[in-house]
N, C-alpha and C. Protein backbone atom coordinates (compact mmCIF):
# COMPACT_ATOMS: atom_id res chain seq x y z
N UNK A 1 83.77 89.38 91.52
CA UNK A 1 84.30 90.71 91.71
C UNK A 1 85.75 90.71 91.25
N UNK A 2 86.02 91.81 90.58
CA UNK A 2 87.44 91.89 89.83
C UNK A 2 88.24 91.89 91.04
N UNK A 3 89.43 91.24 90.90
CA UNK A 3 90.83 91.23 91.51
C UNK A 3 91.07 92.82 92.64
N UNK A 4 90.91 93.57 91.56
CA UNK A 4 91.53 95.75 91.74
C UNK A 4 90.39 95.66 92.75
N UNK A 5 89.29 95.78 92.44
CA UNK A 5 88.25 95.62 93.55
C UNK A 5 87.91 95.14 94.71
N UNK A 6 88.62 93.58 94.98
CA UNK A 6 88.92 93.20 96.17
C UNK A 6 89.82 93.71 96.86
N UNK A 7 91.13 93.66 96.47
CA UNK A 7 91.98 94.57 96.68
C UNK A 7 92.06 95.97 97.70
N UNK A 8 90.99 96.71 96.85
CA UNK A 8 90.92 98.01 97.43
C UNK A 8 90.08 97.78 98.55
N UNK A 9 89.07 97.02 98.86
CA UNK A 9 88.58 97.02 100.21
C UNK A 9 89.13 96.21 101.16
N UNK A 10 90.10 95.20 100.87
CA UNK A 10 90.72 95.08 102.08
C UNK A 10 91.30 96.02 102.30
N UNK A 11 92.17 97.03 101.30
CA UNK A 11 93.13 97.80 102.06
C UNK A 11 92.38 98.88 102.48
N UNK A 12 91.47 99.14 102.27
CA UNK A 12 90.27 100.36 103.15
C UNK A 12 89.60 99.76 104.50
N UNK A 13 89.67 98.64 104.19
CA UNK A 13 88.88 98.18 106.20
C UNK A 13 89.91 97.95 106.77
N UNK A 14 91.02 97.59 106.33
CA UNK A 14 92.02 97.50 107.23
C UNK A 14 92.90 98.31 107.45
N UNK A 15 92.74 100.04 106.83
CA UNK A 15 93.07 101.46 106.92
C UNK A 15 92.05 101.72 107.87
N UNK A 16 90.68 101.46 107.75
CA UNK A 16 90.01 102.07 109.01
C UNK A 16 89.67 101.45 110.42
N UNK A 17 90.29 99.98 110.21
CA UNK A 17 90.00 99.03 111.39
C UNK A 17 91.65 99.65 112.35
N UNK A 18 92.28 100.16 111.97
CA UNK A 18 93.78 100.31 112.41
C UNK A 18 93.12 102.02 112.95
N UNK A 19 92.26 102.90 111.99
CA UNK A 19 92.07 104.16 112.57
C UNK A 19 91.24 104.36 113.66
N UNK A 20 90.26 103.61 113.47
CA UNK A 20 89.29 103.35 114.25
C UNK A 20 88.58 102.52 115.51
N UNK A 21 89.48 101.06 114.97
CA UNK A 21 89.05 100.14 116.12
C UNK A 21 88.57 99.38 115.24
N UNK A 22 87.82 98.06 115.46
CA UNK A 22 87.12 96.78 115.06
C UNK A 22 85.49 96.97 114.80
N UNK A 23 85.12 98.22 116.02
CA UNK A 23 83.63 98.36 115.58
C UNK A 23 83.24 99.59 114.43
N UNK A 24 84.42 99.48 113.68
CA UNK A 24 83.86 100.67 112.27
C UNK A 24 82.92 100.30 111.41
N UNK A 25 82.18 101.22 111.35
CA UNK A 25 81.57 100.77 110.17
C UNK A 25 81.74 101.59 108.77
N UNK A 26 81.54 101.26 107.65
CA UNK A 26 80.99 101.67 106.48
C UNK A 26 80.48 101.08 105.76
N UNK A 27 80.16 101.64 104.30
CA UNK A 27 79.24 101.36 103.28
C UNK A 27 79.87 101.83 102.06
N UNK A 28 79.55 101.20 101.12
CA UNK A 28 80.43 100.25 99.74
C UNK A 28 80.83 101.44 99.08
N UNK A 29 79.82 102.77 99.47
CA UNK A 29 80.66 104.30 99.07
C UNK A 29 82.50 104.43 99.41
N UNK A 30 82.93 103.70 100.75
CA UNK A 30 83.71 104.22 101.20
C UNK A 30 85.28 103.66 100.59
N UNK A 31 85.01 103.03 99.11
CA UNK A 31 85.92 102.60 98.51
C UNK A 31 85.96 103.33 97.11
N UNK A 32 85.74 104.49 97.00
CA UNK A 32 85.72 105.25 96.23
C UNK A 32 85.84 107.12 96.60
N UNK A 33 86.22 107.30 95.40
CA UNK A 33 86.15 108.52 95.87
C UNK A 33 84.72 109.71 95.66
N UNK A 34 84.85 110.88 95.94
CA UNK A 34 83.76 111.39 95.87
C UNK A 34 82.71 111.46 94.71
N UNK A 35 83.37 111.78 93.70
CA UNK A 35 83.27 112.11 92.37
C UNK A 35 83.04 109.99 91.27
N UNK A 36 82.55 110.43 90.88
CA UNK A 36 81.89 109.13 90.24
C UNK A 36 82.19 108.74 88.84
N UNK A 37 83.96 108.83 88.71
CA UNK A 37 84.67 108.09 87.86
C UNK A 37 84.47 106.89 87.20
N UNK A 38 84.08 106.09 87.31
CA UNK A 38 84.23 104.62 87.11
C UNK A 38 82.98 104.27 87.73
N UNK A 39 81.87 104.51 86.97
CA UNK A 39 80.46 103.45 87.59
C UNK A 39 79.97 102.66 87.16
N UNK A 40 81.15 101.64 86.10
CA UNK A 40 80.90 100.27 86.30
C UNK A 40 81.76 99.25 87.56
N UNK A 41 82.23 100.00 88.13
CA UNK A 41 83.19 99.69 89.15
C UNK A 41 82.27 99.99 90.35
N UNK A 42 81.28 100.98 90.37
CA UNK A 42 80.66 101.32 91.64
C UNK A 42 79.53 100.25 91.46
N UNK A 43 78.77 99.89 90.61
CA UNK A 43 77.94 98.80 90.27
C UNK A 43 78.29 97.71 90.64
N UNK A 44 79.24 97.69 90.26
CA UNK A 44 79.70 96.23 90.88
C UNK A 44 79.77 95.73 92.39
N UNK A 45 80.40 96.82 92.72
CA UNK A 45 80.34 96.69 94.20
C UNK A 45 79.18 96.87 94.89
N UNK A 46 78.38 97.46 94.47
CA UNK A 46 76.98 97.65 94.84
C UNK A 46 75.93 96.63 94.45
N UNK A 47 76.43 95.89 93.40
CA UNK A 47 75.87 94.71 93.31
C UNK A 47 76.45 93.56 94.40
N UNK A 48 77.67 93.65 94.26
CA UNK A 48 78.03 92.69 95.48
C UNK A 48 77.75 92.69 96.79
N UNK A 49 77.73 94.26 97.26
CA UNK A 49 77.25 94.63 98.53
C UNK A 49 75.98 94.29 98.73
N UNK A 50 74.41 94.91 97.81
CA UNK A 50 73.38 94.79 97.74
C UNK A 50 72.53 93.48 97.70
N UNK A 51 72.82 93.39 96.59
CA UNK A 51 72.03 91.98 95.91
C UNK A 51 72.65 90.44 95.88
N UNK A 52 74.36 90.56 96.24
CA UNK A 52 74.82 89.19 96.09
C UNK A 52 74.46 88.95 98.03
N UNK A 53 75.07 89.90 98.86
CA UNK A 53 75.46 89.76 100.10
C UNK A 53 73.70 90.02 101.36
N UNK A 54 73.15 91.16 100.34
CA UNK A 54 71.87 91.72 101.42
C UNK A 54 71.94 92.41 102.52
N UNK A 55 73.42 92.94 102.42
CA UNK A 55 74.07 94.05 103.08
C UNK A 55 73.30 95.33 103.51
N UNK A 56 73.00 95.64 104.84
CA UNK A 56 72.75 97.28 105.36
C UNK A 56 73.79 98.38 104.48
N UNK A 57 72.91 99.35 104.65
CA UNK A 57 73.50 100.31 103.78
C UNK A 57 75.22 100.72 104.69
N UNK A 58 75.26 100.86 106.55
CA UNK A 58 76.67 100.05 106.91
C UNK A 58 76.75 99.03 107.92
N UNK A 59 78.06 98.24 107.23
CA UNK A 59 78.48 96.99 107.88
C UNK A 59 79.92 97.53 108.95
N UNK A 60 80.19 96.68 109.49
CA UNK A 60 81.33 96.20 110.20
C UNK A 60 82.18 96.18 109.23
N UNK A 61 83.49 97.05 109.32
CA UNK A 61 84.65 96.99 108.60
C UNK A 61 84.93 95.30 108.69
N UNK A 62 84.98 94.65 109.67
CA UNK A 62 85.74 93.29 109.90
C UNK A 62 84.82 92.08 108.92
N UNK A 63 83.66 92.58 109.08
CA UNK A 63 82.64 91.89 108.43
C UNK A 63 83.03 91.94 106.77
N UNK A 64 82.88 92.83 105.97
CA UNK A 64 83.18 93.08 105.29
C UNK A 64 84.80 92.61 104.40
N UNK A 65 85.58 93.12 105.31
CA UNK A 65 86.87 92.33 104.93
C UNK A 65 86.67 90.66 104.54
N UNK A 66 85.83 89.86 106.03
CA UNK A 66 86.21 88.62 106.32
C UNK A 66 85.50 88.02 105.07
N UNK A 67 84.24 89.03 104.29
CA UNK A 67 83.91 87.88 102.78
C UNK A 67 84.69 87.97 102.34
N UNK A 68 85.20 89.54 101.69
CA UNK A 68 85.76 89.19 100.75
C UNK A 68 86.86 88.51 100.71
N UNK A 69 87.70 88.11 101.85
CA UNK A 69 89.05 87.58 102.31
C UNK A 69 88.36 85.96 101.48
N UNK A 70 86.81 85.39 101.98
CA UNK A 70 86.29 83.96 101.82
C UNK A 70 86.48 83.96 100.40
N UNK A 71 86.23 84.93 99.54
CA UNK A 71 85.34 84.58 98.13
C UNK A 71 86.47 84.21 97.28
């Protein structure tokens, strides 16, 4: 997963783990915006979410952070 890509989901689970609490959840939508700019960028993540990880459609913000923090 590109660099910009990791990036942006730590700083989105850890925008909603601070709004929300520890038991947030979302799904790999929630690093993008509405409109579907860039869908080799949404692929990707949806490949990473989907098929690398075997991810529910949502996870645990903390969950989420703590791979990509590993990878």
């Amino acid at each position: 997963m590109r660099t910009a890509l990791k990036e942006k989901i730590i700083e989105v689970c850890h925008r909603k783990i601070e709004q929300k609490g520890e038991n947030v959840g979302l799904s790999f939508y929630a690093f993008f915006a509405n409109k579907n700019d860039d869908p080799e960028l949404l692929m990707e993540a949806a490949t990473w979410w989907i098929l690398t990880h075997k991810l529910d459609h949502f996870e645990k913000a903390v969950k989420i952070k703590a791979l990509v923090l590993a990878e």
